[in-house]
Protein backbone atom coordinates (compact mmCIF):
# COMPACT_ATOMS: atom_id res chain seq x y z
CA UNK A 1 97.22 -59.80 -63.77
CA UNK A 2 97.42 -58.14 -60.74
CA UNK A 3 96.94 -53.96 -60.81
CA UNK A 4 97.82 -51.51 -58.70
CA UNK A 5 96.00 -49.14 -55.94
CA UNK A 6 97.21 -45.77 -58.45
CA UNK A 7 96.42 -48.02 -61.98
CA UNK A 8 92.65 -48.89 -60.23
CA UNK A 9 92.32 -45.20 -59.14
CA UNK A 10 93.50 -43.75 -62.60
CA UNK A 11 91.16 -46.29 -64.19
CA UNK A 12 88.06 -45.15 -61.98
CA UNK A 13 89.23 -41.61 -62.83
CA UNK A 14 88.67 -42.49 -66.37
CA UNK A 15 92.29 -41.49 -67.31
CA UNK A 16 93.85 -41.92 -70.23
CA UNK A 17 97.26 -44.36 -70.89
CA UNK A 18 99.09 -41.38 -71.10
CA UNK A 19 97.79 -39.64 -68.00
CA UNK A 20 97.96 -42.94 -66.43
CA UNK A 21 102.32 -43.81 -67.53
CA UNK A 22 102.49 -40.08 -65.84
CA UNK A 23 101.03 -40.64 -62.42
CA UNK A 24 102.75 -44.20 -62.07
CA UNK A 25 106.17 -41.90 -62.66
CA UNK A 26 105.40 -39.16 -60.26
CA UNK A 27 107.91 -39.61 -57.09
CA UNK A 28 106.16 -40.69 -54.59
CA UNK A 29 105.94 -39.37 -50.62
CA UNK A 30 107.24 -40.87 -47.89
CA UNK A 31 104.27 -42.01 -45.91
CA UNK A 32 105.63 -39.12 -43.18
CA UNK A 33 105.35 -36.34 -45.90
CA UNK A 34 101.56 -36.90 -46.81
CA UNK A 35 99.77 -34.29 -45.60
CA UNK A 36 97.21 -36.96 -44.34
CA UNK A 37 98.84 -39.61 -42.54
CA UNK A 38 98.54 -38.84 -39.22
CA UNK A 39 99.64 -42.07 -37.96
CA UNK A 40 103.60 -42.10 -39.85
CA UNK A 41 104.07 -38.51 -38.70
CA UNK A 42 103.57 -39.33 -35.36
CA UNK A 43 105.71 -42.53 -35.40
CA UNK A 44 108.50 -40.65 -37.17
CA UNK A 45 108.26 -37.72 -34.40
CA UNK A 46 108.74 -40.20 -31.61
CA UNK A 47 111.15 -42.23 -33.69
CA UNK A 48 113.48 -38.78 -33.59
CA UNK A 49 113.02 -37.99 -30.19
CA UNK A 50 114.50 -41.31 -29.50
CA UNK A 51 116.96 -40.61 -31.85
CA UNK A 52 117.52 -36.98 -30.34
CA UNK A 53 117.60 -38.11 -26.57
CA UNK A 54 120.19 -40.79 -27.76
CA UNK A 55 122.38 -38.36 -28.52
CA UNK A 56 121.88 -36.33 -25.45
CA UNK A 57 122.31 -38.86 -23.45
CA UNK A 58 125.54 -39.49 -25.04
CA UNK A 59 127.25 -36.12 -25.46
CA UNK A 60 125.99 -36.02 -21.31
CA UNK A 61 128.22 -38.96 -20.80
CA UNK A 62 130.98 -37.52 -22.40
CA UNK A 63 131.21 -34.15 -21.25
CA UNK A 64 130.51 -36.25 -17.24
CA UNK A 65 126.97 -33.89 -16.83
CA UNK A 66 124.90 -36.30 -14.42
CA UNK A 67 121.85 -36.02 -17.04
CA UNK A 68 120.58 -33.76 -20.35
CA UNK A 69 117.86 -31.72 -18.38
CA UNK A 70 117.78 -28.20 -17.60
CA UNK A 71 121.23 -27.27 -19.26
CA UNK A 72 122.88 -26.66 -22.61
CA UNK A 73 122.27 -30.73 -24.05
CA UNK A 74 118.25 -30.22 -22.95
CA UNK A 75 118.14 -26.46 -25.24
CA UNK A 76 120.21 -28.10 -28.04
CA UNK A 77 117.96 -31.91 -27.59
CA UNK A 78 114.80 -29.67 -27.91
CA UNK A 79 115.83 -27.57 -30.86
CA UNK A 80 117.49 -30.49 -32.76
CA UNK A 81 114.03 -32.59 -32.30
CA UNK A 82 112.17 -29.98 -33.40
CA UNK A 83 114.34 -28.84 -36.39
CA UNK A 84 114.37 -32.50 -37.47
CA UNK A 85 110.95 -32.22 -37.66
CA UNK A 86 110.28 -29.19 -39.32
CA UNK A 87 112.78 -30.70 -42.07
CA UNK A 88 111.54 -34.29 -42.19
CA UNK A 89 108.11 -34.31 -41.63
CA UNK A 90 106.52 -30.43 -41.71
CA UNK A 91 106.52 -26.97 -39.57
CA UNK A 92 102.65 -28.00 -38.28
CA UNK A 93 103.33 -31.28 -37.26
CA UNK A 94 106.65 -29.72 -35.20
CA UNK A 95 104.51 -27.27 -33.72
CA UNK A 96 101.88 -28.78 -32.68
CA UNK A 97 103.84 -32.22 -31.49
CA UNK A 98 106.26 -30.17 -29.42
CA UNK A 99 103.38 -28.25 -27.98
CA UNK A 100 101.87 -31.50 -27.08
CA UNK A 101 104.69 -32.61 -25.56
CA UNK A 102 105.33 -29.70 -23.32
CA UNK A 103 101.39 -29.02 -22.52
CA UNK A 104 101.30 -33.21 -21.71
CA UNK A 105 103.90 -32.70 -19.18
CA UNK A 106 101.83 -30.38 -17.10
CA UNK A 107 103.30 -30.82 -13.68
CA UNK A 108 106.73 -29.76 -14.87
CA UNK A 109 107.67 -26.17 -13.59
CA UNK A 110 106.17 -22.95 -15.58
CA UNK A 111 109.56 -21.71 -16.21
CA UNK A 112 111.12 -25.04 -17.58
CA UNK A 113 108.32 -25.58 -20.27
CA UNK A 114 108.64 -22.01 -21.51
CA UNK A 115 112.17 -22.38 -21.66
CA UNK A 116 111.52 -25.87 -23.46
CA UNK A 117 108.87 -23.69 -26.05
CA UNK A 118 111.54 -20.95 -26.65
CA UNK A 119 114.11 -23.30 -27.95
CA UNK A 120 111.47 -25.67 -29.78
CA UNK A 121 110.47 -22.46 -31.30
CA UNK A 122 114.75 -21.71 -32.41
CA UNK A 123 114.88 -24.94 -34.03
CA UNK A 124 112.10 -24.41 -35.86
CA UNK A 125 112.82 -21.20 -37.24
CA UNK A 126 116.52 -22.64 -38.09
CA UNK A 127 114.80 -25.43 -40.47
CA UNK A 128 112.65 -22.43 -42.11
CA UNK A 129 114.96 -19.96 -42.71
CA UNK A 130 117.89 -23.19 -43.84
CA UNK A 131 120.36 -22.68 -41.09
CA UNK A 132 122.18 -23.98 -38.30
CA UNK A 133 120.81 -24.00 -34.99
CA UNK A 134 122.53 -20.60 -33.28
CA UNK A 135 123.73 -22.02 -30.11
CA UNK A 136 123.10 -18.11 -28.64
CA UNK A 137 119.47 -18.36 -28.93
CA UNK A 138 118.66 -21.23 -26.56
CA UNK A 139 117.76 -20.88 -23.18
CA UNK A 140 119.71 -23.20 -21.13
CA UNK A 141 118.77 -22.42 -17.65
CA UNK A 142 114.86 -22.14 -16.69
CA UNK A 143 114.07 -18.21 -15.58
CA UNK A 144 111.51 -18.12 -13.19
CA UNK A 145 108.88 -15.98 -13.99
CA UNK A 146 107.70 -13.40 -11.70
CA UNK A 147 104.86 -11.21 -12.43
CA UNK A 148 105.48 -7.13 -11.17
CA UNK A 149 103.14 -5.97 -8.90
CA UNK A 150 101.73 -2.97 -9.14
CA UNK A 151 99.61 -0.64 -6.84
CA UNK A 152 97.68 0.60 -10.23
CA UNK A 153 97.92 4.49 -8.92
């Protein structure tokens, strides 16, 4: 008779039939909400920024806007994929993957990938706090930044 990976461990462990009946009940992760595995966060990540450009994509159809970038559909993709994120996988991995993705698109304009971070940032704080995503606090134009000089006297 076959055993499983958790029976083997609990065995190793030395654990007892009760302790063992418990683990084999405890509800188990999905493989994107283990704090070690990497690999199915990053699948899932990409798997709902497909899912979130999809959608873009469409509602650009619909409302006849040429594409999703640089406008109201590109604030609300970029919050949505990063809520979804924050919800279904964890805060870190939304973090840091959205970081990534802005950081790996380095020859994009200053102003477009701080606009990209603020609303990344709004869809995060939306899954932590349990809300909505407040269409008010995304960006939807790029501002260009431009430092103020100063004479220092």
């Amino acid at each position: 008779m076959a055993i499983s990976d958790t029976e083997a461990s609990a065995r190793a462990l030395g654990l007892s039939l009760r302790e063992r009946a418990e683990l084999s009940r405890a509800p188990k992760l999905k493989p994107e909400k283990q704090f070690w595995n990497l690999p199915a966060k990053l699948d899932r990540a990409r798997a709902i920024a497909d899912e979130e450009g999809r959608a873009a994509w469409g509602a650009a159809r619909a409302q006849g806007v040429s594409r999703p970038h640089n406008n109201a559909l590109d604030a609300q993709r970029h919050a949505r994929w990063s809520e979804r994120m924050a919800r279904e996988i964890d805060p870190v991995t939304s973090f840091l993957v959205g970081t990534g993705h802005e950081l790996a698109e380095m020859f994009q304009p200053r102003a477009e990938a701080l606009m990209d971070f603020r609303n990344n940032a709004e869809g995060r704080r939306a899954a932590r706090e349990g809300r909505p995503i407040d269409p008010t606090r995304l960006q939807a134009t790029p501002t260009p930044y431009r430092p103020k000089m100063t004479h220092g006297f």
